[in-house]
Protein backbone atom coordinates (compact mmCIF):
# COMPACT_ATOMS: atom_id res chain seq x y z
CA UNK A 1 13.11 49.35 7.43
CA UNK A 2 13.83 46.27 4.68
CA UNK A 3 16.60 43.96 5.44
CA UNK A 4 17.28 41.20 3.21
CA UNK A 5 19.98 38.31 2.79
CA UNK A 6 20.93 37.26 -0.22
CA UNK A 7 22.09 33.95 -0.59
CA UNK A 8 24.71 33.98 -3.50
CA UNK A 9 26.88 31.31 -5.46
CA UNK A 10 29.81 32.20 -7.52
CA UNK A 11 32.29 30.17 -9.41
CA UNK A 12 35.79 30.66 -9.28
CA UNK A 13 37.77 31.06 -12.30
CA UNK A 14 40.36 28.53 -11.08
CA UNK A 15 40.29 26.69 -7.62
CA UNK A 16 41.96 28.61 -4.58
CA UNK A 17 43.72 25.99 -2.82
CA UNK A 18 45.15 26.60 0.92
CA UNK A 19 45.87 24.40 3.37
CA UNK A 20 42.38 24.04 4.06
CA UNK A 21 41.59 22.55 0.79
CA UNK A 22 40.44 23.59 -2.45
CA UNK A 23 37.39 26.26 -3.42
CA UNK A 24 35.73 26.35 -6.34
CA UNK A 25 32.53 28.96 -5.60
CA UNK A 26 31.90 31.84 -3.35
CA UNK A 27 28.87 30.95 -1.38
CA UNK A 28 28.21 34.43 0.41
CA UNK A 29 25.44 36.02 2.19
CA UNK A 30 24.88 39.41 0.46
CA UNK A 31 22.99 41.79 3.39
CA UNK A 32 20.49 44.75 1.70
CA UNK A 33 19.20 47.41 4.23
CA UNK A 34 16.45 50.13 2.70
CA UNK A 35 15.82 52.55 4.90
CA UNK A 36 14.38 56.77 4.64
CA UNK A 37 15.26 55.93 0.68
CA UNK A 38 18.29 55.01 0.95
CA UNK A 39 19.75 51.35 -0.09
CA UNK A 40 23.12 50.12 1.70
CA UNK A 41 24.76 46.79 1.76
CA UNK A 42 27.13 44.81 3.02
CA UNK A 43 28.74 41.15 2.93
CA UNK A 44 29.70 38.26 5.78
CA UNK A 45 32.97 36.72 5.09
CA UNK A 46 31.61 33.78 6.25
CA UNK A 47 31.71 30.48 4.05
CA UNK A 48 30.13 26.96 3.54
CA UNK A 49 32.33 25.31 6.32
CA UNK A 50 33.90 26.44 9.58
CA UNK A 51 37.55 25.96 8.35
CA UNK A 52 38.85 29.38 8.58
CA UNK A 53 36.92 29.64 12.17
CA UNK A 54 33.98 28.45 13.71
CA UNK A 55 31.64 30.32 12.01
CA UNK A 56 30.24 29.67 8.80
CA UNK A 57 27.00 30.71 6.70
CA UNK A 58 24.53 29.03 8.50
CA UNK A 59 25.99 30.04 11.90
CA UNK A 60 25.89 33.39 10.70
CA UNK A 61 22.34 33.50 9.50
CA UNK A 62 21.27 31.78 12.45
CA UNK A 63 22.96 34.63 14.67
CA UNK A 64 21.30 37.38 12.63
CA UNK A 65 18.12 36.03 12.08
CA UNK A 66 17.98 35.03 15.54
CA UNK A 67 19.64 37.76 17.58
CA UNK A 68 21.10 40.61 15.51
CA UNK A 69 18.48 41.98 13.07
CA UNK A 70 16.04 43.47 15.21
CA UNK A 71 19.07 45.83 16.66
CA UNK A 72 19.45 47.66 13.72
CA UNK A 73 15.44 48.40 12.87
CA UNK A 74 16.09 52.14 13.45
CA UNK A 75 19.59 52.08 11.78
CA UNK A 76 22.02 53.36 14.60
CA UNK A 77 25.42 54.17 14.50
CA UNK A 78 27.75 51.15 14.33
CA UNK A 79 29.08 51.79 17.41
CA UNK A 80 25.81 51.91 19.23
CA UNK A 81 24.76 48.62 17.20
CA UNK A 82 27.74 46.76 18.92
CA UNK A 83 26.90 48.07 22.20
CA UNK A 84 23.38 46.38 21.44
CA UNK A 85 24.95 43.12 20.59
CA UNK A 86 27.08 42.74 23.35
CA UNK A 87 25.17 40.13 24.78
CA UNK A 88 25.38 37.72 21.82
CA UNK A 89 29.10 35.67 23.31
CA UNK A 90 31.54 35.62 19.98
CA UNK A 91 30.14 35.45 16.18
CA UNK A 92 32.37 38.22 15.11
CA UNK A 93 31.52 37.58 11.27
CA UNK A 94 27.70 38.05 11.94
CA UNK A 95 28.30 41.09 13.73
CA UNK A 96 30.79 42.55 11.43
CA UNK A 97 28.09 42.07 8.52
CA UNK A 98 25.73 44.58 10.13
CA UNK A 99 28.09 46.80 11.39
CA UNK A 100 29.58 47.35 8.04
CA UNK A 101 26.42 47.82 6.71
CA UNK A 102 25.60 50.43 9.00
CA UNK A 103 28.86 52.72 7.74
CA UNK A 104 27.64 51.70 4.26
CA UNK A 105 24.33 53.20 5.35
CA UNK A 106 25.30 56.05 7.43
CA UNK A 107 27.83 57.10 4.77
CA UNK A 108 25.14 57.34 2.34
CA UNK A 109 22.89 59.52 4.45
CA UNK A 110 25.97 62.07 4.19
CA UNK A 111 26.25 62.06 0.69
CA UNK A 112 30.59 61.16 1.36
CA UNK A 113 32.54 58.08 0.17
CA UNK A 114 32.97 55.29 2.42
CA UNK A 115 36.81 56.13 2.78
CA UNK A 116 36.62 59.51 3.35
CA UNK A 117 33.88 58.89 6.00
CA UNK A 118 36.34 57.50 8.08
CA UNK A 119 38.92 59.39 7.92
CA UNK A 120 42.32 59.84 7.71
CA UNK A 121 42.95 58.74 4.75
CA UNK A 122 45.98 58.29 2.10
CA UNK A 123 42.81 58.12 -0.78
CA UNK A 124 44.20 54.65 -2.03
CA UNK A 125 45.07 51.49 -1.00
CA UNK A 126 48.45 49.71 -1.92
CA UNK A 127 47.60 46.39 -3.57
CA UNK A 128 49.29 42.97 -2.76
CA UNK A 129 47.84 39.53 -4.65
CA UNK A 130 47.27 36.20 -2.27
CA UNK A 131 48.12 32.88 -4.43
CA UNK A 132 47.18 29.55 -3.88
CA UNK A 133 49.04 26.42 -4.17
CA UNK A 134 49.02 24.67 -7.68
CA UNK A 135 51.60 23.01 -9.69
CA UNK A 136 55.16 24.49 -9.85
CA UNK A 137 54.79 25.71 -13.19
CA UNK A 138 51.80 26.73 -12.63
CA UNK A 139 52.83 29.21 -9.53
CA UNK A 140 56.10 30.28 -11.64
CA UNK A 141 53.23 31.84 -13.70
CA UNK A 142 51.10 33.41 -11.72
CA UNK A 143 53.55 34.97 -9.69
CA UNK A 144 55.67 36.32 -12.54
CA UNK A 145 52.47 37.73 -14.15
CA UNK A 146 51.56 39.49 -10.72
CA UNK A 147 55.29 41.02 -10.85
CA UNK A 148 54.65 42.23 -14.42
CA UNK A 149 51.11 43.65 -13.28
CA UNK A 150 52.94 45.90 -10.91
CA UNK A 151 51.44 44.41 -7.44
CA UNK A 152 53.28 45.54 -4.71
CA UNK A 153 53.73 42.20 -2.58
CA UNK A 154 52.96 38.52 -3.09
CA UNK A 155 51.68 35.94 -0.70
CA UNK A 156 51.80 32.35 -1.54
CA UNK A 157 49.74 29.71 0.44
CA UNK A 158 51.73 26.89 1.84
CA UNK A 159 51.21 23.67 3.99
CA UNK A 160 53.22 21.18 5.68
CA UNK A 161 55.66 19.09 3.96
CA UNK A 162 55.52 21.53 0.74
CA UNK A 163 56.87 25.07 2.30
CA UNK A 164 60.39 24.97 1.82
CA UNK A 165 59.55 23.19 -2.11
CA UNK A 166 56.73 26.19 -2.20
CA UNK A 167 58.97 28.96 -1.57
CA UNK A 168 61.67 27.91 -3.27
CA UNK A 169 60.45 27.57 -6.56
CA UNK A 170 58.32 30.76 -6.38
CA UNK A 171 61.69 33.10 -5.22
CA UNK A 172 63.40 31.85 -7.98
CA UNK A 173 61.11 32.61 -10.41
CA UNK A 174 60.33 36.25 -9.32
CA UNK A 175 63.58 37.28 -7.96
CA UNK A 176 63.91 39.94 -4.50
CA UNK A 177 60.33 41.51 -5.26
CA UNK A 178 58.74 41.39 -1.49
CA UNK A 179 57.40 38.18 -0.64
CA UNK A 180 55.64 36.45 1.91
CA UNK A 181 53.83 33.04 2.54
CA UNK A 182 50.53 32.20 4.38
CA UNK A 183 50.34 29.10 6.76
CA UNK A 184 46.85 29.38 7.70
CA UNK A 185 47.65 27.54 11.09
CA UNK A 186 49.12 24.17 9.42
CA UNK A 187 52.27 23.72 11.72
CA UNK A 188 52.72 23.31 15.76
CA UNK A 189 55.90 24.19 17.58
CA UNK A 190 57.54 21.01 16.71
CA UNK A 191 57.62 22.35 13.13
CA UNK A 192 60.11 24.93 14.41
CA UNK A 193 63.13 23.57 12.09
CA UNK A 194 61.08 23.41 8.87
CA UNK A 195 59.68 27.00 9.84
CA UNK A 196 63.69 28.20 10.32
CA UNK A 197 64.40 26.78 7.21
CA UNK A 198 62.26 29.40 5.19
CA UNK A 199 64.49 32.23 6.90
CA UNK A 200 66.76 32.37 4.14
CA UNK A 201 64.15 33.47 1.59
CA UNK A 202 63.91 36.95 2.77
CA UNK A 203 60.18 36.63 3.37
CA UNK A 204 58.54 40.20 4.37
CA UNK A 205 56.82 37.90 7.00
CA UNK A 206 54.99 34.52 7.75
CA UNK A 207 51.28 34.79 8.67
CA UNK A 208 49.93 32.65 11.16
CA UNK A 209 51.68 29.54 10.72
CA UNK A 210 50.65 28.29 14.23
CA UNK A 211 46.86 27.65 15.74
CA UNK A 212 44.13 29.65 14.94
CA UNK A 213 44.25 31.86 18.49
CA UNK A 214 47.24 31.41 19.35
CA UNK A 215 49.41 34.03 21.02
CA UNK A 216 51.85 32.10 23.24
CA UNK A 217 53.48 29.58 21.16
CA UNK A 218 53.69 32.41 18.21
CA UNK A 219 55.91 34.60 20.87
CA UNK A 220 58.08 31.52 21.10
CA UNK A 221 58.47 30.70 17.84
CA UNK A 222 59.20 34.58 17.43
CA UNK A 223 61.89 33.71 18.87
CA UNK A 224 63.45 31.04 17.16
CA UNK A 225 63.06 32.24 13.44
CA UNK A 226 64.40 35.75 11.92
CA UNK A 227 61.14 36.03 9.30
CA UNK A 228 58.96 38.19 11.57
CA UNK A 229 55.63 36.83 11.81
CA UNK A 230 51.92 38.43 11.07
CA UNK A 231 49.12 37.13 13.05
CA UNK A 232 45.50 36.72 11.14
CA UNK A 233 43.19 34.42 12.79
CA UNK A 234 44.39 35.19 16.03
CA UNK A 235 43.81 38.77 15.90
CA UNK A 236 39.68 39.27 16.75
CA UNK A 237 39.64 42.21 19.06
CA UNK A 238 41.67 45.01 19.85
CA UNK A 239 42.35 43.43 23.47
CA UNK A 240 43.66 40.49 21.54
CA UNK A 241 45.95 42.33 19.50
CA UNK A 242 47.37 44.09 22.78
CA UNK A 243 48.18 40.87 24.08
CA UNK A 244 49.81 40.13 20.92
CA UNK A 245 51.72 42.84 21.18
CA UNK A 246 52.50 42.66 24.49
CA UNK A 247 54.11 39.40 24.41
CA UNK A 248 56.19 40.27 20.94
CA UNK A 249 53.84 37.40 19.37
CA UNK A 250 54.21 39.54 16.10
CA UNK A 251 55.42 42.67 14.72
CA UNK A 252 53.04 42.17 11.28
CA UNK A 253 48.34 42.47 12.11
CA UNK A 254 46.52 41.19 8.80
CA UNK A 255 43.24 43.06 9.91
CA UNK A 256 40.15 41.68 8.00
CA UNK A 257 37.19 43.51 9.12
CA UNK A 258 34.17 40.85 8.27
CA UNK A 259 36.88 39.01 11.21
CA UNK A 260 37.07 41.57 14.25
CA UNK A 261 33.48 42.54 14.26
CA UNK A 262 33.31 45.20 11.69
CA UNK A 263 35.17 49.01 10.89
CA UNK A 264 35.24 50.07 14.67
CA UNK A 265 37.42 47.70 16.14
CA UNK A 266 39.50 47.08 12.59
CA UNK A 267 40.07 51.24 13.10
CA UNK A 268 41.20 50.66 16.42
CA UNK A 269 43.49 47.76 16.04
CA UNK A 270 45.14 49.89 13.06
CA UNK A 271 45.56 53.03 15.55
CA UNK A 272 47.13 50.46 18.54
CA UNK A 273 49.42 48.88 15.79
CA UNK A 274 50.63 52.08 14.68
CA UNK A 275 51.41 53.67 18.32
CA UNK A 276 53.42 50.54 19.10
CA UNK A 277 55.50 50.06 15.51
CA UNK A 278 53.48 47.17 14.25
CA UNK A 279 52.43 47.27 10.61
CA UNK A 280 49.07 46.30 9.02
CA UNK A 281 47.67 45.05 5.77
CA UNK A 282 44.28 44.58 5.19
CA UNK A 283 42.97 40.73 4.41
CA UNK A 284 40.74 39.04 1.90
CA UNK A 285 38.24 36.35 2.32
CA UNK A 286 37.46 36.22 -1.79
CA UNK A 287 34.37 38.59 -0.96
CA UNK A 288 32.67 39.71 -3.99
CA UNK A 289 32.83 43.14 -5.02
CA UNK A 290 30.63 44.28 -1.89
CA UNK A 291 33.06 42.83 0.59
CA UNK A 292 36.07 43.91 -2.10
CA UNK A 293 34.71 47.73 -1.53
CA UNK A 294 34.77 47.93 2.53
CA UNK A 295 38.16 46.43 2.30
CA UNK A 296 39.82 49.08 -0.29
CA UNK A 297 38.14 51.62 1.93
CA UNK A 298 39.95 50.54 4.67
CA UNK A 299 43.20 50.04 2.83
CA UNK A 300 43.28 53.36 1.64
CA UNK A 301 43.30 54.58 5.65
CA UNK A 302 46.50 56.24 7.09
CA UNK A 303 46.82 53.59 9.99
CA UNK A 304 46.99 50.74 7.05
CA UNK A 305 51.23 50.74 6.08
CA UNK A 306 51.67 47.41 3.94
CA UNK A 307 49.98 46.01 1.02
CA UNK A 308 46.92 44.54 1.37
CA UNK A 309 45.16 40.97 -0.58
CA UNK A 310 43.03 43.50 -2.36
CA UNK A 311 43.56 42.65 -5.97
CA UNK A 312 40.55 43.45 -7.81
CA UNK A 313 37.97 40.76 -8.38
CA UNK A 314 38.36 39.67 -12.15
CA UNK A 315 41.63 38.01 -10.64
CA UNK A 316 38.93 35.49 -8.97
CA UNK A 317 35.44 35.82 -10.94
CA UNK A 318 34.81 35.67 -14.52
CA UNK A 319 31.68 38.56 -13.53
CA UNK A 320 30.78 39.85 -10.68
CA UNK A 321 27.94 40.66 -8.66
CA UNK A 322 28.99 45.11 -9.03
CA UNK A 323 28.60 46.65 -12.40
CA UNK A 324 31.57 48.63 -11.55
CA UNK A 325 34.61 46.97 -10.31
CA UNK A 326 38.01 48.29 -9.04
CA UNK A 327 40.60 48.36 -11.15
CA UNK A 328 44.44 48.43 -10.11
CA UNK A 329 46.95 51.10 -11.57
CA UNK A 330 50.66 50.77 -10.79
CA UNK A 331 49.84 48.80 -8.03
CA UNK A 332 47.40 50.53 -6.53
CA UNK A 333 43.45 50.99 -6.42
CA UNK A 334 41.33 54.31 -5.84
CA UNK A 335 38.31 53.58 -3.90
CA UNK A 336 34.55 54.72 -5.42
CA UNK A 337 33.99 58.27 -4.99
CA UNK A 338 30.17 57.46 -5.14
CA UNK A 339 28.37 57.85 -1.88
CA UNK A 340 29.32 55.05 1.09
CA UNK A 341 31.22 52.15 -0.39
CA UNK A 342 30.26 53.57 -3.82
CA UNK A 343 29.96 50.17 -5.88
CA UNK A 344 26.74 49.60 -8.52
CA UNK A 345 24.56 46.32 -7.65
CA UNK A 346 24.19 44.57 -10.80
CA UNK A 347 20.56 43.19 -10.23
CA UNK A 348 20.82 41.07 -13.31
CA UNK A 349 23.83 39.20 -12.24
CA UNK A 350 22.61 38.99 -8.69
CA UNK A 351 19.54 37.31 -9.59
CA UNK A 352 21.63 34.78 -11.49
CA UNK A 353 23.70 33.93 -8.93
CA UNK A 354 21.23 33.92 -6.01
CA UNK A 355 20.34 30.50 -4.70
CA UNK A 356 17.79 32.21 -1.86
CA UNK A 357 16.80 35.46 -0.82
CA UNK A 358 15.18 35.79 2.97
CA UNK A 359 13.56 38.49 4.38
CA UNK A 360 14.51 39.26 7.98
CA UNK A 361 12.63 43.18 9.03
C-alpha cells in the first residue's frame, strides 16, 4: 500500500468572490492510493483558511497523517473505514477524502464506473453554474452567457447590504430562467426584512443565509419569508438533516460530499430527502477535476432532483490537473465511463502545480 498527498496550487481564471472574500488559487490536497496494481484518488475540499468551516488544509493533513491513514492500509470498504474512524470527534473533510478514495478504489477493482457503482442512477447529472459577486456589468455577463450555454439554474453569491442590489440587477438581465442566491451564512435573524425583500424575485431558493449550523433560527425564518430555503453548511450528517427536516428548517439539502464525510452518508441524506419531499443538488467547493468527478457521479444518482454547481472546470481553470475533463451538453454532463471516477491524471500538469508531495504508508 502507497498513499500520497499531493499538495497542489492552481490559479483561478478570475477571482471567486463570496461573502467570505475573494480567491484567486485552488490550494488542494490531491490523495493517491496504489494498491494490488491499481491507482485511485481522491480530493479534500478543504482550503487555505477555515472560512467555509473549521477545517482547513493543515487541519486536514494533520487528521490524516495523524489518525486516519493507517485505517485504510488494507483498503476496506468505505463503510468499514468510517466505522474505523469513529473515534476521531468531527473532521468530516479529512474523512470524506479517504472515504471517497476508497469507492474510487473499490470501483476500480470491479472494472465499473464510479456512477454506476453506486447505483441507481439517471447516467447524468443536470448542471447548474455558482457565480460570484463582481461588478454589475460584469454579473449581467456572466449570467446571460450561462443562459445562452444552456445551464439549467444559476446561483449568485450575495452578502449583506448588496442582496436586494445583487438580485436585482442579475433578474433583469436574464429574465424568469430559475434562479437562486447563496448567503453563505452572512445575515442573523434581525436581517429578516432585507431577507423578505428578495421574495419577490421568484428565487428557486436561498441557501444558508443564516449561521453555519444552524437549524433553529432557519425554521423561523422559514417562516417569515415565501423563498424556501436550502441548507449547506448546516447539513453534516444524516441525523442533522433529520433534524432539519423535522423542524421544517428547509425544504431544499445542497449535499457536498468532501462536507458529510464522504459517498455513504451523502447517499443516505439523498434517500431521507427523497422519502420526506425535500430536494437535493449536489455542491461545489472549486475542486479540481478529481473532486469535479466524485461530484458528477453523484449528480447523476436518482436520489439527486435539482441542478447541481457542477459546471465543468474550464469555467474556473485555464488547465487542469485531468487530461480529460467533463464537458456540458444542453445542460447536462455524462460522467466517465472509464473504471471508478474514470478521469486521466495529467502527471505533467500535476508536477507543475505541486508545491509538496508527502508520503504517508
Amino acid at each position: 500500500m502507497e498513499l500520497i498527498c499531493h499538495r497542489v496550487s492552481i490559479p483561478l481564471k478570475t477571482p471567486f468572490v463570496t461573502s467570505f472574500g475573494a480567491q484567486d488559487y485552488r490550494v488542494a490536497l490531491v490523495f493517491e492510493m496504489k494498491h494490488k496494481g491499481i491507482t485511485a484518488f481522491s480530493e479534500a475540499v478543504t482550503d487555505k483558511g477555515p472560512f467555509y468551516s473549521y477545517e482547513d488544509n493543515t487541519t486536514a493533513f494533520h487528521i490524516i497523517e495523524a489518525y486516519l491513514a493507517e485505517h485504510i492500509s488494507d483498503a476496506p470498504e468505505p463503510s468499514e473505514f468510517l466505522e474505523r474512524a469513529r473515534y476521531v470527534k468531527g473532521h468530516l473533510m479529512a474523512k470524506a477524502a479517504l472515504e471517497m478514495l476508497l469507492w474510487d478504489y473499490h470501483a476500480k477493482e470491479e472494472g465499473t464506473p464510479l456512477y454506476r457503482y453506486i447505483g441507481q442512477t439517471n447516467g447524468k447529472a443536470q448542471v447548474g453554474i455558482s457565480i460570484g459577486m463582481a461588478t454589475p456589468e460584469e454579473m449581467r455577463k456572466q449570467t446571460s452567457k450561462a443562459v445562452e450555454m444552456g445551464y439549467k439554474r444559476i446561483k449568485v453569491k450575495i452578502k449583506k447590504g448588496r442582496e436586494e442590489e445583487i438580485v436585482r440587477n442579475v433578474r433583469s438581465s436574464i429574465g424568469d430562467f430559475p434562479l437562486s442566491v447563496d448567503a453563505n451564512t452572512d445575515f442573523t435573524l434581525e436581517d429578516t426584512d432585507a431577507l423578505r425583500a428578495l421574495d419577490k424575485f421568484n428565487l428557486v431558493y436561498m441557501e444558508q443565509p443564516l449561521d453555519h449550523d444552524d437549524i433553529i433560527d432557519h425554521a423561523e425564518l422559514a417562516k417569515r419569508i415565501r423563498t424556501p430555503i436550502c441548507l449547506d453548511e448546516s447539513i453534516v450528517s444524516t441525523d442533522r438533516a433529520r433534524k432539519a427536516i423535522q423542524s421544517k428548517a428547509c425544504t431544499v439539502i445542497n449535499i457536498k460530499p468532501g462536507r458529510v464525510s464522504g459517498f455513504s452518508e451523502s447517499l443516505s441524506i439523498a434517500k431521507m430527502a427523497r422519502e420526506h419531499g425535500i430536494h437535493t443538488w449536489v455542491g461545489g467547493m472549486l475542486e479540481t477535476g478529481v473532486g469535479r468527478a466524485f461530484n458528477i457521479s453523484l449528480a447523476s444518482s436518482a436520489y439527486i432532483d435539482f441542478p447541481g454547481d457542477t459546471s465543468p472546470n474550464e469555467k474556473y481553470f485555464e488547465k487542469d490537473i485531468v487530461k480529460n475533463p467533463f464537458e456540458m451538453d444542453d445542460g447536462f454532463i455524462t460522467p466517465m465511463e472509464g473504471p471508478g471516477i474514470g478521469v486521466e491524471i495529467d502527471r505533467e500538469r500535476l508536477e507543475k502545480v505541486t508545491i509538496d508531495r508527502v508520503r504517508l504508508l
